[in-house]
PDB file of N, CA and C in Angstrom:
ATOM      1  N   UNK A   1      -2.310  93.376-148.960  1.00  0.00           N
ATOM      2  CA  UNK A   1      -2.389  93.335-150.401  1.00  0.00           C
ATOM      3  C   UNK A   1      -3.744  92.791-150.862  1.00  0.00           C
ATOM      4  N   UNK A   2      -4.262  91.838-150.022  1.00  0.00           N
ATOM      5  CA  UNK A   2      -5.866  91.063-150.463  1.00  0.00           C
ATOM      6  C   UNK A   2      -6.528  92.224-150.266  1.00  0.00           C
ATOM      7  N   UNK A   3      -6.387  92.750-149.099  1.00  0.00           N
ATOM      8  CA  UNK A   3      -7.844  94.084-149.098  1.00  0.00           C
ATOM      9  C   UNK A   3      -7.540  94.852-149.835  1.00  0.00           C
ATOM     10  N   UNK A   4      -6.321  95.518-150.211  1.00  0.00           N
ATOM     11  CA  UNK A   4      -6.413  96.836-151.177  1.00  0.00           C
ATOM     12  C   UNK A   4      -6.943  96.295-153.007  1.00  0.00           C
ATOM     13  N   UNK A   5      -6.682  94.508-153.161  1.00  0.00           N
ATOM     14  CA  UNK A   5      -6.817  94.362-154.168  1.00  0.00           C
ATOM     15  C   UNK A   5      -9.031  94.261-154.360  1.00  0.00           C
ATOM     16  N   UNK A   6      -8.935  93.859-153.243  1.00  0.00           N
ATOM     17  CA  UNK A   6     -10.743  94.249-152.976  1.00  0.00           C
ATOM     18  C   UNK A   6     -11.546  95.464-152.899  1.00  0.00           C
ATOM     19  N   UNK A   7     -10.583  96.379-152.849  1.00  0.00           N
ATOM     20  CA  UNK A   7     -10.938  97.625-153.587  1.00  0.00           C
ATOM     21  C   UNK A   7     -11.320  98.212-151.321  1.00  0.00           C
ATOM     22  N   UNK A   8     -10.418  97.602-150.641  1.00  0.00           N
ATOM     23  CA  UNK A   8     -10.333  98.374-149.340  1.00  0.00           C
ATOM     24  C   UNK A   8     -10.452  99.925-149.228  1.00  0.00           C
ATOM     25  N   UNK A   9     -11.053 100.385-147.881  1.00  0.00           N
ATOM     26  CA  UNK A   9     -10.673 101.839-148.624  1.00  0.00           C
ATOM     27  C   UNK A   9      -9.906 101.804-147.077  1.00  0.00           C
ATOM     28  N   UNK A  10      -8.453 102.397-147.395  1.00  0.00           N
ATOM     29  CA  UNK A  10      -7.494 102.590-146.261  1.00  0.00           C
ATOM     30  C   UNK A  10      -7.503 103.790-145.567  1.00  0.00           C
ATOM     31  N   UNK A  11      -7.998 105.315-145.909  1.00  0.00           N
ATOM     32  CA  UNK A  11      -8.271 105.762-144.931  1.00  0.00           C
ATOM     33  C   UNK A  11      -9.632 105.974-144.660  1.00  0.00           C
ATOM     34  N   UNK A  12      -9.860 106.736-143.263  1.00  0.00           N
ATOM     35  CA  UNK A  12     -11.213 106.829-143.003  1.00  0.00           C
ATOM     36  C   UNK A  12     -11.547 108.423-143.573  1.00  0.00           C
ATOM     37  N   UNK A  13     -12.995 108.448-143.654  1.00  0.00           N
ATOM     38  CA  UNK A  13     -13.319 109.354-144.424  1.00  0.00           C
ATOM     39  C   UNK A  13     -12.896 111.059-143.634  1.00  0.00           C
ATOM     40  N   UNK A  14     -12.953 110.901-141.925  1.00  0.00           N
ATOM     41  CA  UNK A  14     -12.796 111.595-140.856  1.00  0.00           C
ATOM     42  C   UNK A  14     -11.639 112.364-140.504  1.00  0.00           C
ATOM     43  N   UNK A  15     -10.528 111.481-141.594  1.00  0.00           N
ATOM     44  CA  UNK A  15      -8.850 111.644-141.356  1.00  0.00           C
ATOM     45  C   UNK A  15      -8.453 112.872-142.158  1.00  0.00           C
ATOM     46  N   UNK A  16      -7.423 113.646-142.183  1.00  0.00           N
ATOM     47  CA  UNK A  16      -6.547 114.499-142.653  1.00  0.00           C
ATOM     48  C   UNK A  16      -6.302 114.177-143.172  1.00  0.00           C
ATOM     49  N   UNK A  17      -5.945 114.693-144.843  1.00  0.00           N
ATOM     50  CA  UNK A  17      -5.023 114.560-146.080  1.00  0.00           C
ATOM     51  C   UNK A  17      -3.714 114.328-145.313  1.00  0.00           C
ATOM     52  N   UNK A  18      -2.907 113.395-146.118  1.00  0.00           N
ATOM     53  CA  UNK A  18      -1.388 113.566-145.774  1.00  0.00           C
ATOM     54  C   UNK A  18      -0.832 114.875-145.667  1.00  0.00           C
ATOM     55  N   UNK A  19      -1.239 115.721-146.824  1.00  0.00           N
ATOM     56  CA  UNK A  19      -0.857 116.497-146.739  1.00  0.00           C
ATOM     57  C   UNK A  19      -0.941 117.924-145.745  1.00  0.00           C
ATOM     58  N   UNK A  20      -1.786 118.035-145.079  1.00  0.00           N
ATOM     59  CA  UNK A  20      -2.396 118.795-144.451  1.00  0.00           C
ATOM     60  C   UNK A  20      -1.845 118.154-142.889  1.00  0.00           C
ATOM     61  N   UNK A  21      -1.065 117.046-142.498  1.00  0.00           N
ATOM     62  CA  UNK A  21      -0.541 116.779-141.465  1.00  0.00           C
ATOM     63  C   UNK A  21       1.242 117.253-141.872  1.00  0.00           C
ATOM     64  N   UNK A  22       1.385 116.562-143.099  1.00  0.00           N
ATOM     65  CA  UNK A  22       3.036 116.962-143.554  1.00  0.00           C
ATOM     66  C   UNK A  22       3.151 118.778-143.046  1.00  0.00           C
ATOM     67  N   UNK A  23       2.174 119.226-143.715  1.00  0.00           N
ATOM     68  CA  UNK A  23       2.583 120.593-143.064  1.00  0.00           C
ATOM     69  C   UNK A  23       2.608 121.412-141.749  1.00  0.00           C
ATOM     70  N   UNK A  24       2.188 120.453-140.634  1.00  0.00           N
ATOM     71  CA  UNK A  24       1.879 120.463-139.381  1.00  0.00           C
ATOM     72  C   UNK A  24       3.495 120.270-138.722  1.00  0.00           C
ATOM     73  N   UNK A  25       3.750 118.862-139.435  1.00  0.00           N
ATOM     74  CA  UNK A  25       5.067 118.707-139.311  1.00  0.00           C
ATOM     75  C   UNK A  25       5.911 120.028-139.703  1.00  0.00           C
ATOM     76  N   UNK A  26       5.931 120.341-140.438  1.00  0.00           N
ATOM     77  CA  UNK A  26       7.122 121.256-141.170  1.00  0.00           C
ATOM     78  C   UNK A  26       6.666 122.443-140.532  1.00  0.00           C
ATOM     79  N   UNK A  27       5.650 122.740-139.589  1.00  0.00           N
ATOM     80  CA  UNK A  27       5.807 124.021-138.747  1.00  0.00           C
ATOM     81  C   UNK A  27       6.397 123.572-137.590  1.00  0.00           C
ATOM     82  N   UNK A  28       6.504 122.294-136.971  1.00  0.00           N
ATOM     83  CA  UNK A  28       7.016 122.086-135.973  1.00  0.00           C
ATOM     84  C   UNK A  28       8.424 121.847-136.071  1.00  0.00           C
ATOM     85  N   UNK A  29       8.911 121.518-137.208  1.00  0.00           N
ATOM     86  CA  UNK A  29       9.991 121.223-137.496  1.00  0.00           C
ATOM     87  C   UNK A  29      10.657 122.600-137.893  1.00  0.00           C
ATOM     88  N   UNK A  30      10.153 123.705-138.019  1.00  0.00           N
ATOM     89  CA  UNK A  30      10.869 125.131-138.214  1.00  0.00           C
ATOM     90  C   UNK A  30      10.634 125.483-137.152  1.00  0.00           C
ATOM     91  N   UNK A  31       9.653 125.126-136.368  1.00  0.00           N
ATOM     92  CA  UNK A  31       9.451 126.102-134.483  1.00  0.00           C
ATOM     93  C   UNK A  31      10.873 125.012-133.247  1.00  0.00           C
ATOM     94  N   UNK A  32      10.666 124.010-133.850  1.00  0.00           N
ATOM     95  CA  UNK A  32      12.149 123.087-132.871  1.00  0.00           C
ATOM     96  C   UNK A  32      12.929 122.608-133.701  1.00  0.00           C
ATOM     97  N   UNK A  33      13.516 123.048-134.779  1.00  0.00           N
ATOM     98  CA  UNK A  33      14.783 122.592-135.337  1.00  0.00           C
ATOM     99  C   UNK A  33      15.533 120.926-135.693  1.00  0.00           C
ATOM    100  N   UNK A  34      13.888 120.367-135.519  1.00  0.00           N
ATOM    101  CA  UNK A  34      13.968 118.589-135.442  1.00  0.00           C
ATOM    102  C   UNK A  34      12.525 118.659-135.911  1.00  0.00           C
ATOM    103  N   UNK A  35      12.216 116.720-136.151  1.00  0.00           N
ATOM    104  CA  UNK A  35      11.344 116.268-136.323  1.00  0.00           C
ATOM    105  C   UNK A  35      10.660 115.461-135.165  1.00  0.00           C
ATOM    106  N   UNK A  36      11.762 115.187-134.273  1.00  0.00           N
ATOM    107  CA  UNK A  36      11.097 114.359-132.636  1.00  0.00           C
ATOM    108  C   UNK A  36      10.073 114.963-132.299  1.00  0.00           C
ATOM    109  N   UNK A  37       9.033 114.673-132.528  1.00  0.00           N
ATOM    110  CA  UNK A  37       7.786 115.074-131.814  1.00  0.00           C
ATOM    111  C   UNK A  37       7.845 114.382-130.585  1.00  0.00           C
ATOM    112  N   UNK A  38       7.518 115.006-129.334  1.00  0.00           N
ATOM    113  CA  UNK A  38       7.527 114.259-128.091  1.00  0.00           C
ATOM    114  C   UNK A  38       5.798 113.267-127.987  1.00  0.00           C
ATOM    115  N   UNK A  39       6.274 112.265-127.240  1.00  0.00           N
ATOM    116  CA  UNK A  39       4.585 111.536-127.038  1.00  0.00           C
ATOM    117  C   UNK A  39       3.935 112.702-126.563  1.00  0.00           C
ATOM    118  N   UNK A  40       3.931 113.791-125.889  1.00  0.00           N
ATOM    119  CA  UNK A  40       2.779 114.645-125.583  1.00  0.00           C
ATOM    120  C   UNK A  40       3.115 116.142-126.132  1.00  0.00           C
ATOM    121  N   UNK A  41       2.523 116.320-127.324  1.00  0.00           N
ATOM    122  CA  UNK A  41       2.473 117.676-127.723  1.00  0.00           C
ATOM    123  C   UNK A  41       1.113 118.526-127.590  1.00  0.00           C
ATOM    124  N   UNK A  42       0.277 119.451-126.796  1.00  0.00           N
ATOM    125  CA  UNK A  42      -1.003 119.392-127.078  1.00  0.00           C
ATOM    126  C   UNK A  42      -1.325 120.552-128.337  1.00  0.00           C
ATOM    127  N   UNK A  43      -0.145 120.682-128.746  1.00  0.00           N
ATOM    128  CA  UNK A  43      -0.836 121.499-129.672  1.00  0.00           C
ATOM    129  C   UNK A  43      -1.728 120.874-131.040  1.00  0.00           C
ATOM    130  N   UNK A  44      -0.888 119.595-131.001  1.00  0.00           N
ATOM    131  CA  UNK A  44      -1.723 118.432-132.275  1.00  0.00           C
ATOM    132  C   UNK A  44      -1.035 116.940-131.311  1.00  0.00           C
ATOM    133  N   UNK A  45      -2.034 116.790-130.699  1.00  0.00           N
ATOM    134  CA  UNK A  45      -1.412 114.914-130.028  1.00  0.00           C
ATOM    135  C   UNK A  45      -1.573 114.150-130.326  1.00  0.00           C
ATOM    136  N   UNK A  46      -1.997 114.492-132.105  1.00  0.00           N
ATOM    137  CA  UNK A  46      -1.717 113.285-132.597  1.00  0.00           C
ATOM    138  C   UNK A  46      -0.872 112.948-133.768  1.00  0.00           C
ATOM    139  N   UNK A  47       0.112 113.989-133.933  1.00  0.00           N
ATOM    140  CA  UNK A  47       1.363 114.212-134.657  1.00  0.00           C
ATOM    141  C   UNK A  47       2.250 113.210-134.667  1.00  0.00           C
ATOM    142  N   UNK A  48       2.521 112.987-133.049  1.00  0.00           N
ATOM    143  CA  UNK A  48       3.657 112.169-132.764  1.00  0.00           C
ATOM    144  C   UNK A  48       3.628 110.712-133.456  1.00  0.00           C
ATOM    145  N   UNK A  49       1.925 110.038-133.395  1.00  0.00           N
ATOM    146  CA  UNK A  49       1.771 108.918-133.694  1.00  0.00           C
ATOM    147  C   UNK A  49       1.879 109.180-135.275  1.00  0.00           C
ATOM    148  N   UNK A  50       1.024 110.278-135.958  1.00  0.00           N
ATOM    149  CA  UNK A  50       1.503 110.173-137.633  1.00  0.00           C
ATOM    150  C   UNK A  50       3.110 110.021-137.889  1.00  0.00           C
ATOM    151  N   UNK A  51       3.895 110.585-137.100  1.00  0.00           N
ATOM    152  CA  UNK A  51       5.431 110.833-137.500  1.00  0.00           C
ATOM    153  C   UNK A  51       5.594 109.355-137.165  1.00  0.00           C
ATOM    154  N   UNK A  52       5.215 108.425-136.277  1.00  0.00           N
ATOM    155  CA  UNK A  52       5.386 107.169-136.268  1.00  0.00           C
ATOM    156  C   UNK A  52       5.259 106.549-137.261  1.00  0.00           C
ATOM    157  N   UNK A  53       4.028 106.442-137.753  1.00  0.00           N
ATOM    158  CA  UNK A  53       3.607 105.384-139.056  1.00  0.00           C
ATOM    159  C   UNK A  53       4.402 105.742-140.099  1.00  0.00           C
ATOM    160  N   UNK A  54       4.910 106.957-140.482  1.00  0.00           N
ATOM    161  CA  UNK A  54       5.329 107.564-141.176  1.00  0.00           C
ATOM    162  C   UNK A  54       6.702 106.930-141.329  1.00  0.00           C
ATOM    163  N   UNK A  55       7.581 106.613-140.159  1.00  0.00           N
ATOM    164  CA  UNK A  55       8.552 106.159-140.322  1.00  0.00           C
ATOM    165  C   UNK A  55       8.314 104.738-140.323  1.00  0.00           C
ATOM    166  N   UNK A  56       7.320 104.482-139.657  1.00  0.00           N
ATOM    167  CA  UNK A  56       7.385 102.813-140.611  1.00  0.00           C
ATOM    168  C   UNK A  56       7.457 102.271-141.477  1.00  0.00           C
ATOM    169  N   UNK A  57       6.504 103.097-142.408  1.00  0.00           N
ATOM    170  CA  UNK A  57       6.421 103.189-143.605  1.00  0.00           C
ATOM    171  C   UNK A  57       7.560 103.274-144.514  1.00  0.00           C
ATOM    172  N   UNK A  58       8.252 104.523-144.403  1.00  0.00           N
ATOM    173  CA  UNK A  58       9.263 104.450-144.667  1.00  0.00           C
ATOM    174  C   UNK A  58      10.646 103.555-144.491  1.00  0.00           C
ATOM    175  N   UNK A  59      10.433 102.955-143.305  1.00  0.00           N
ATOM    176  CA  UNK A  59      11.214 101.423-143.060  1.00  0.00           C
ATOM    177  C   UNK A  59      10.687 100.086-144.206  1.00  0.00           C
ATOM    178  N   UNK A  60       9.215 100.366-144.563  1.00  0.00           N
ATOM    179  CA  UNK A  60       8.834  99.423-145.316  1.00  0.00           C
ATOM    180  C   UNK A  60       9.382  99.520-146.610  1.00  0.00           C
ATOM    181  N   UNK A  61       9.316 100.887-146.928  1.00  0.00           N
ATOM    182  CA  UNK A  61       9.949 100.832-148.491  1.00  0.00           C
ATOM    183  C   UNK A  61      11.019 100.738-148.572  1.00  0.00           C
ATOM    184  N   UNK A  62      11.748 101.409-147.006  1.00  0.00           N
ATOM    185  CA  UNK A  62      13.393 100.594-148.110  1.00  0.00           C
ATOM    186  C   UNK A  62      13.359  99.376-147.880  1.00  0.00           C
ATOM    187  N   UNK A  63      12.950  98.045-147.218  1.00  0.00           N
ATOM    188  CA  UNK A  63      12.876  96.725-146.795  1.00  0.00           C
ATOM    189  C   UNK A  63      12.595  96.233-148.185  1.00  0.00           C
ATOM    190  N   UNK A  64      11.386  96.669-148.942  1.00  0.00           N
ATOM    191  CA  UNK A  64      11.026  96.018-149.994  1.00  0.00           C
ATOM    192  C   UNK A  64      10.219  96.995-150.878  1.00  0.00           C
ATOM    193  N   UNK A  65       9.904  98.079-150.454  1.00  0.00           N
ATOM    194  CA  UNK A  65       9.115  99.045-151.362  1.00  0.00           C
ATOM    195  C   UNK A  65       7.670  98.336-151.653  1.00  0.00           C
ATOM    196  N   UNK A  66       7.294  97.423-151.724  1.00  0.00           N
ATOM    197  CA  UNK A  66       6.160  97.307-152.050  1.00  0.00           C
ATOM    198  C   UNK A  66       4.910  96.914-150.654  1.00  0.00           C
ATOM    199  N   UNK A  67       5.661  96.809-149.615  1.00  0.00           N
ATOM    200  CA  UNK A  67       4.570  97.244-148.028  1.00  0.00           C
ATOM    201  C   UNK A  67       4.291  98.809-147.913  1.00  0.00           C
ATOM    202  N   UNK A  68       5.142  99.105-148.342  1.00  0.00           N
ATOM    203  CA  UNK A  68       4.934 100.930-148.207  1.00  0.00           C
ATOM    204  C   UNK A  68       3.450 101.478-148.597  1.00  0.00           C
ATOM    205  N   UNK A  69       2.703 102.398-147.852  1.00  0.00           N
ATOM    206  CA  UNK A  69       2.176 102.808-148.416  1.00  0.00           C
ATOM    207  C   UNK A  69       2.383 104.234-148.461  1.00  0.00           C
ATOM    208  N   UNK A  70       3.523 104.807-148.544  1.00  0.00           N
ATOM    209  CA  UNK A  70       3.799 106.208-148.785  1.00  0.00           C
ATOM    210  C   UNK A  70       4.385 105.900-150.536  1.00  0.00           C
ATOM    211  N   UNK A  71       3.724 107.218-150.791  1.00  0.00           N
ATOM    212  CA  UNK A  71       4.578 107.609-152.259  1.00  0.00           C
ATOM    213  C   UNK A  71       6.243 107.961-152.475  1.00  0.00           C
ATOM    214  N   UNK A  72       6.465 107.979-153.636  1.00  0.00           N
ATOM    215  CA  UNK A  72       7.867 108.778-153.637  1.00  0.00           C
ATOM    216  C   UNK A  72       7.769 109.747-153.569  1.00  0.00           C
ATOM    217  N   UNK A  73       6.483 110.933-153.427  1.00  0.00           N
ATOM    218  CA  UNK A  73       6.578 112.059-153.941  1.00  0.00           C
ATOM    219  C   UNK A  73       6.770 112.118-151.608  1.00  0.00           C
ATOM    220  N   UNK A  74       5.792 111.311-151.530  1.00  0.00           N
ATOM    221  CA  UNK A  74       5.832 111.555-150.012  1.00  0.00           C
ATOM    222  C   UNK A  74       7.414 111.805-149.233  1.00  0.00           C
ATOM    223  N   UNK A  75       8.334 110.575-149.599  1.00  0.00           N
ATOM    224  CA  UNK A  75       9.432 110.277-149.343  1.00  0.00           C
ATOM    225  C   UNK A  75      10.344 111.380-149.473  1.00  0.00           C
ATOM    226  N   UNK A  76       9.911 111.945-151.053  1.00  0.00           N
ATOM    227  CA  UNK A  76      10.838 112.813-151.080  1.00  0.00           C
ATOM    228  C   UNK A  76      10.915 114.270-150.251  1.00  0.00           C
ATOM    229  N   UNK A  77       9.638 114.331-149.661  1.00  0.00           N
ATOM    230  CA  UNK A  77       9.185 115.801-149.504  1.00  0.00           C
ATOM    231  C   UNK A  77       9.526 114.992-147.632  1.00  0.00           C
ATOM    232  N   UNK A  78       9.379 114.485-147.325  1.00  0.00           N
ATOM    233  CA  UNK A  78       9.976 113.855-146.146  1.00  0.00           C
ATOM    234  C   UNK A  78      11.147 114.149-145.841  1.00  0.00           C
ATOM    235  N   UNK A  79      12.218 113.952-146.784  1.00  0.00           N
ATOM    236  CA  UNK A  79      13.653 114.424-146.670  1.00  0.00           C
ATOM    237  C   UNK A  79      13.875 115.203-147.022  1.00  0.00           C
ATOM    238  N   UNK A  80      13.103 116.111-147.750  1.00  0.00           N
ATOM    239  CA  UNK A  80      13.344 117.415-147.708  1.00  0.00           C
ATOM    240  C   UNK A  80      13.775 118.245-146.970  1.00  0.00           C
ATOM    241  N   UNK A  81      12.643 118.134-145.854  1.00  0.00           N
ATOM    242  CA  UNK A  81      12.807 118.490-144.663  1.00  0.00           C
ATOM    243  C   UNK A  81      14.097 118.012-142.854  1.00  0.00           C
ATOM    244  N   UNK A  82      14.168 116.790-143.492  1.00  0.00           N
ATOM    245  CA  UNK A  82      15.308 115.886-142.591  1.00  0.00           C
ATOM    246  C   UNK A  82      14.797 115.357-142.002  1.00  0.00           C
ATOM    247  N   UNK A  83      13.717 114.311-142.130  1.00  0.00           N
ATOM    248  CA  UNK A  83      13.088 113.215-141.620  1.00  0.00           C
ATOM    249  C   UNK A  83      13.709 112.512-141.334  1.00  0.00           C
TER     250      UNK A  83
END
């Protein structure tokens, strides 16, 4: 909360839009009928770890909503799919 109020910048400039990984997900999730990404996928290996944070995140907001740093719009489009 101190760094973001210091005007932190949380991602790196190098990284993928959320969005542009969410949809990575949702092809994998229509090609295997789940969201388990295994630790080694090589088609994107580094999916598995976004679907991680992702659910942390999502552990954070229901805990207290305000550690989260996913949106609602994120959340919702998360279960959309059956996250």
């Amino acid at each position: 909360q101190i760094l973001s109020k210091v005007g932190f910048e949380w991602e790196c400039h190098d990284s993928q839009p959320w969005d542009k990984i969410y949809e990575e997900l949702v092809s994998f999730i229509e090609e295997f009928g789940h969201a388990r990404v295994p630790l080694k996928y090589p088609p994107r290996p580094l999916l598995r770890k976004w679907v991680d944070v992702q659910r942390q995140s999502y552990k954070a907001f229901l805990k207290d909503g305000a550690s989260s740093n996913l949106t609602e719009d994120q959340i919702q489009l998360l279960n959309k799919v059956g996250f």
